[in-house]
Protein backbone atom coordinates (compact mmCIF):
# COMPACT_ATOMS: atom_id res chain seq x y z
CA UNK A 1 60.76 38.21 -3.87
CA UNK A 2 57.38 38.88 -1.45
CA UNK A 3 59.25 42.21 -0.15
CA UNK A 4 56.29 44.17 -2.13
CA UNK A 5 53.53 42.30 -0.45
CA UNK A 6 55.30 41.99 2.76
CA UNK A 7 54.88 45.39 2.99
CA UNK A 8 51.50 46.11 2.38
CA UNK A 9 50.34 43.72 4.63
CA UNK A 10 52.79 45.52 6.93
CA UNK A 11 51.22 48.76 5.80
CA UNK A 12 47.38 47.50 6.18
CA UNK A 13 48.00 46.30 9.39
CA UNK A 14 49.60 49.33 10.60
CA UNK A 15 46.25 51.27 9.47
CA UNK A 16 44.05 48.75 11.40
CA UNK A 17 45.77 49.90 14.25
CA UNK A 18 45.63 53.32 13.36
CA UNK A 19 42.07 53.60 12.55
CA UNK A 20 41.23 51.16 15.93
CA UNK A 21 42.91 53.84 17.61
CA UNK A 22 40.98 56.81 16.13
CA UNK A 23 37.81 54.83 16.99
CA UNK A 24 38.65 54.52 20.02
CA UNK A 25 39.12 58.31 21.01
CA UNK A 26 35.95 58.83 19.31
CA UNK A 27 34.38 56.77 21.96
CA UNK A 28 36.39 58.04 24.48
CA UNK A 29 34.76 61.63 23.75
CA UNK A 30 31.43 59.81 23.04
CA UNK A 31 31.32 57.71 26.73
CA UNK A 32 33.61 59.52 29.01
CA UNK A 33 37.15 58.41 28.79
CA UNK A 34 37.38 55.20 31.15
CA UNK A 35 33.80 54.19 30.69
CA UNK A 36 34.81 52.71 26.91
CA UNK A 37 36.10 49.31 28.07
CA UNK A 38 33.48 48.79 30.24
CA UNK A 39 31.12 49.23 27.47
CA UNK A 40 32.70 47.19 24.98
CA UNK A 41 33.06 44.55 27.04
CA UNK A 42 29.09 44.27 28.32
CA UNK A 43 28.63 43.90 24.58
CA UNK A 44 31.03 40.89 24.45
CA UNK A 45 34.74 40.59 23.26
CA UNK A 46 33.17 41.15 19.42
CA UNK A 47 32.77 44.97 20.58
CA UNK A 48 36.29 45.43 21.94
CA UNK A 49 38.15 43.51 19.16
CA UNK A 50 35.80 45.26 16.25
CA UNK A 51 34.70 48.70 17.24
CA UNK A 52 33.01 49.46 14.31
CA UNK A 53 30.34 47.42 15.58
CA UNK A 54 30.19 50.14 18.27
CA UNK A 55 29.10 52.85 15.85
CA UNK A 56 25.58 53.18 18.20
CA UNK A 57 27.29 54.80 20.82
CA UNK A 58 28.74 57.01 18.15
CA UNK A 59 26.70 60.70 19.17
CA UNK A 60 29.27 63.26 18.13
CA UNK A 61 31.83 63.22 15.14
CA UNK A 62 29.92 59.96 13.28
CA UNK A 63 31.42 60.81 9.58
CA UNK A 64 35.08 60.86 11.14
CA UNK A 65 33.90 57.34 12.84
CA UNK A 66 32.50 55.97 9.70
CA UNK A 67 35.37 57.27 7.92
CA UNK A 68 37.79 55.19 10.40
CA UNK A 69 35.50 52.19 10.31
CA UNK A 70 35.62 51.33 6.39
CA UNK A 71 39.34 51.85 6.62
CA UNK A 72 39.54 49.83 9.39
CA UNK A 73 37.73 47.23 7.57
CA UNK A 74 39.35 47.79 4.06
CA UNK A 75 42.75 47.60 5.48
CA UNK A 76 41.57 44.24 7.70
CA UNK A 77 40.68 42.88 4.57
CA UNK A 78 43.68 43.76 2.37
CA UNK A 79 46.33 42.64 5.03
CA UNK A 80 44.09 39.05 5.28
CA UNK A 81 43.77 38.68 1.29
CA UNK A 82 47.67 39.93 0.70
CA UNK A 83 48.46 37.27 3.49
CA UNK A 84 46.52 34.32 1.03
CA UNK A 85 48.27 35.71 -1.48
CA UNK A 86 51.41 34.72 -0.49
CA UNK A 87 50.44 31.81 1.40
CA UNK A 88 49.09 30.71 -2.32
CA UNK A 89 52.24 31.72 -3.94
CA UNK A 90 54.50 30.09 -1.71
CA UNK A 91 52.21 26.49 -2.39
CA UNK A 92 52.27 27.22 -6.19
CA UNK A 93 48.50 28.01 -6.01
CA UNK A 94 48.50 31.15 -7.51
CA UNK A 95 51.49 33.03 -9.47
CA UNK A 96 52.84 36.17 -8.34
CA UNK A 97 51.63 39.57 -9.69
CA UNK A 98 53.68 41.34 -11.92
CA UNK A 99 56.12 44.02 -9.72
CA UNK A 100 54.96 46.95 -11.42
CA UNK A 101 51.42 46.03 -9.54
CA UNK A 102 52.58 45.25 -6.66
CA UNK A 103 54.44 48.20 -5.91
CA UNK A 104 51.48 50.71 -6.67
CA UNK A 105 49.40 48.76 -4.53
CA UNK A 106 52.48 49.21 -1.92
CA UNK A 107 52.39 53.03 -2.20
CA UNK A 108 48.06 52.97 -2.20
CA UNK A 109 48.50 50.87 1.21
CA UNK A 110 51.31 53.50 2.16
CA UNK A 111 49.39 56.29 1.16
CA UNK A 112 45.89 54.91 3.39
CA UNK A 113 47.73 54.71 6.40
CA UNK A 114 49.21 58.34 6.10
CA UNK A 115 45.59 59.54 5.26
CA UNK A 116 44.13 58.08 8.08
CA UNK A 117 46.63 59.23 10.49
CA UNK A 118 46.35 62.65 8.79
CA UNK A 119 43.01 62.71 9.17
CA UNK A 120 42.88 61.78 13.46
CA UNK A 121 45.58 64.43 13.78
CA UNK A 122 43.72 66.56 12.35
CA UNK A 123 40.46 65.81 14.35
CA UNK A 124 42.03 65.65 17.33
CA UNK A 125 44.14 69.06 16.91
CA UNK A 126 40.70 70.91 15.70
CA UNK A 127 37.65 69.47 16.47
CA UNK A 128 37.93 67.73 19.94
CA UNK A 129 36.28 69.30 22.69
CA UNK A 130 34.48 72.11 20.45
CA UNK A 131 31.80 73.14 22.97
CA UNK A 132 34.24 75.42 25.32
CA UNK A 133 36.79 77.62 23.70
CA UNK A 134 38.23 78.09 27.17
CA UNK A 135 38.63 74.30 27.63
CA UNK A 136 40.14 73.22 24.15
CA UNK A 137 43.01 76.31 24.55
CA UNK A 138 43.65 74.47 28.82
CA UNK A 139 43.44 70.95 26.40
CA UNK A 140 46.30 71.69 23.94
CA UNK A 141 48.97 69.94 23.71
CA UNK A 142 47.83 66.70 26.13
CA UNK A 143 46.92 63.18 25.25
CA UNK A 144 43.11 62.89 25.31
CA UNK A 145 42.69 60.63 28.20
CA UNK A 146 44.12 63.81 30.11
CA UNK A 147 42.19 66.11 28.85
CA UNK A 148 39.07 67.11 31.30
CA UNK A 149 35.49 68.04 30.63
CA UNK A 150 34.26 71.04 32.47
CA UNK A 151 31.46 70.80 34.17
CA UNK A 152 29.00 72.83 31.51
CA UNK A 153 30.20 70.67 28.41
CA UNK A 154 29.56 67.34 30.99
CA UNK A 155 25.89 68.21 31.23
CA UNK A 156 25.38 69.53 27.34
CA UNK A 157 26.72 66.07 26.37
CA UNK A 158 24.36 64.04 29.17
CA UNK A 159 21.60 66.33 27.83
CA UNK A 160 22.26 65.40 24.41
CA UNK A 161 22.13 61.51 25.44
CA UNK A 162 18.83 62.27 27.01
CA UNK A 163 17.10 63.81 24.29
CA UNK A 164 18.15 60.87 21.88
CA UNK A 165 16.63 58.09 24.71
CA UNK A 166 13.46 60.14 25.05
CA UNK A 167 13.27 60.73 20.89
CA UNK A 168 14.05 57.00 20.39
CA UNK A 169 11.79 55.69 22.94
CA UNK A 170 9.24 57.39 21.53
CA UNK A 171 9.67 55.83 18.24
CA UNK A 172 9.76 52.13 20.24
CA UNK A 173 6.80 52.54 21.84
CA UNK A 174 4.94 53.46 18.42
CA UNK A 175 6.17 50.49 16.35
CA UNK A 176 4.33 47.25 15.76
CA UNK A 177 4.97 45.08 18.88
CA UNK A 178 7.03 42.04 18.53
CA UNK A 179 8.70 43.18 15.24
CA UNK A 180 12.32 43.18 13.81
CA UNK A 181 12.31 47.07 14.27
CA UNK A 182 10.80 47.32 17.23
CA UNK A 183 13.12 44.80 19.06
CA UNK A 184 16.33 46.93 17.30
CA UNK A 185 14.54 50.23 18.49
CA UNK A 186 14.62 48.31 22.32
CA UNK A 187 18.07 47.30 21.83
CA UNK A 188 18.96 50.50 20.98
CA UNK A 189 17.19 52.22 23.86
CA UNK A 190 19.80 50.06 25.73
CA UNK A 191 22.64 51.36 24.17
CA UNK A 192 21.73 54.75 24.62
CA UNK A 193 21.02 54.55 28.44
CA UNK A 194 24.34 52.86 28.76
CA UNK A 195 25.90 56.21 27.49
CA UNK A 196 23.69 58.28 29.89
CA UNK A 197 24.87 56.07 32.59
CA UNK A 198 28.82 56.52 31.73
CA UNK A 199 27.76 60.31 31.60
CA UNK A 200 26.00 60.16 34.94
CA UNK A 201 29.06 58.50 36.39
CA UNK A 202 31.64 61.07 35.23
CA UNK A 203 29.87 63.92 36.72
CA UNK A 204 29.92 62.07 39.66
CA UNK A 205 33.35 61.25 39.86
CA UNK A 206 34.36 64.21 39.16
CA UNK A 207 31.84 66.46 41.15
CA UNK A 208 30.54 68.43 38.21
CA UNK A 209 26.81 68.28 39.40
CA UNK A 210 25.27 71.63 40.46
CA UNK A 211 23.30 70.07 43.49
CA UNK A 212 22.83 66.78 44.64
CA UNK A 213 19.42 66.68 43.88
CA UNK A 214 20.03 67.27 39.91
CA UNK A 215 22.60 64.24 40.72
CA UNK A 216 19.66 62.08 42.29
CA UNK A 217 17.06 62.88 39.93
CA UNK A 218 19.37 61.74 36.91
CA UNK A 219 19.86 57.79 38.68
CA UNK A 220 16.04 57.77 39.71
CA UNK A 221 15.61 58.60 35.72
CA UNK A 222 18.65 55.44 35.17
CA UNK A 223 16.98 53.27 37.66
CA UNK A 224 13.12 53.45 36.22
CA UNK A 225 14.03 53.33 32.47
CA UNK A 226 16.22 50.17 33.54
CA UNK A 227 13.02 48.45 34.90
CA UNK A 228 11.20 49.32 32.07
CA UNK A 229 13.79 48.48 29.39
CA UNK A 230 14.63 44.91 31.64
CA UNK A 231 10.39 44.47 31.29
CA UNK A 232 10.23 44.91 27.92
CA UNK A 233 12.63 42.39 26.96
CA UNK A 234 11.39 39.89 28.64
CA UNK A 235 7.98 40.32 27.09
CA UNK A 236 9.42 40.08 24.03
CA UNK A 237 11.44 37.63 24.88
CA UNK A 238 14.77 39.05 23.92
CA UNK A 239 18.25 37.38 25.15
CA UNK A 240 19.49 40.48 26.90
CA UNK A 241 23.28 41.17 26.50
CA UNK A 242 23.33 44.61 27.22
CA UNK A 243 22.81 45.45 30.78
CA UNK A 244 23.23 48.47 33.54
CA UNK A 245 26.74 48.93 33.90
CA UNK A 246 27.29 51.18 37.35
């Protein structure tokens, strides 16, 4: 009798796991593999349980992330209204739908969760790791928490995060003091040194830096825009919940 909506909660639930996964190796490219958890979790058990809500750390591939995201969040929302549904029908509440319906929403639910694996295959086959030929051809064919950054793509990727801080803290520092934007723009600025910090960390893990005084300057640059970003929220008297996580 509920076999049709049985299975598209079934089938929506089964894409919120599929699209939490695809998130999630977007982040792992986006904050160095292991560093992910650690992030999410300085941001609170919201960030590791929703990751969409994690789209600021999001530097590379942000339409495939976005994409994820609002099936993530259509699909959450279809399994929970599906699951009132029946709920309701079971109680009397509300009358079923006529089979017909049910079964094309069945094969739309079936049909989401084959496009959105489609779709991470298809990232992760093509577009993962696009900054060394050499690496992606050593990279076929392994999970991507095996796969390694060499040491040039490392540094083009903590470069990137660099340029963003600098471009970003240059638009905090010129908006009103004390507003809505400017205390986003300083929340942001810690967001974005959290990813140069994860970046920071892999190269040194993994001994990718050129010298060790490139690998000192890069913690001095950490450890002053800490102070100033810690300074600045307490003059604007913001409840910091994003901290230095190394």
């Amino acid at each position: 009798m509920y076999g049709d909506y049985e299975g598209i909660i079934l089938a929506s639930s089964l894409t919120v796991i599929s699209s939490y996964f695809a998130m999630w190796c977007v982040l792992n490219n986006c904050l160095a593999r292991k560093n992910v958890f650690k992030i999410a979790r300085s941001n609170g058990i919201f960030g590791i349980l929703f990751l969409p809500t994690m789209k600021k750390y999001v530097v590379e591939y942000k339409k495939m992330y976005l994409f994820h995201s609002i099936i993530y969040w259509f699909s959450l929302l279809q399994a929970i209204c599906f699951a009132t549904l029946i709920i309701g029908c079971k109680h009397g509440v509300i009358s079923l739908w006529r089979e017909e319906w049910s079964f094309l929403y069945l094969m739309g639910a079936t049909l989401l969760l084959g496009i959105d694996i489609f779709t991470f295959f298809i990232w992760d086959s093509c577009y993962d790791s696009q900054a060394d030929l050499q690496a992606v051809a050593s990279n076929k064919g392994k999970y991507l928490d095996d796969k390694k950054f060499n040491a040039r793509e490392a540094r083009t990727r903590l470069h990137v995060r660099k340029n963003i801080y600098v471009t970003n803290k240059d638009k905090f520092l010129l908006s009103k003091s004390g507003s809505y934007i400017t205390k986003k723009r300083l929340k942001m600025l810690a967001c974005n040194m959290q990813s140069i910090q994860v970046w920071i960390e892999y190269l040194t893990k993994n001994d990718l830096y050129f010298s060790d005084d490139d690998r000192i300057q890069d913690m001095e640059f950490v450890s002053n825009e800490w102070e100033q970003i810690h300074y600045y929220f307490q003059k604007m008297h913001i409840k910091q919940n994003i901290n230095a996580i190394i």
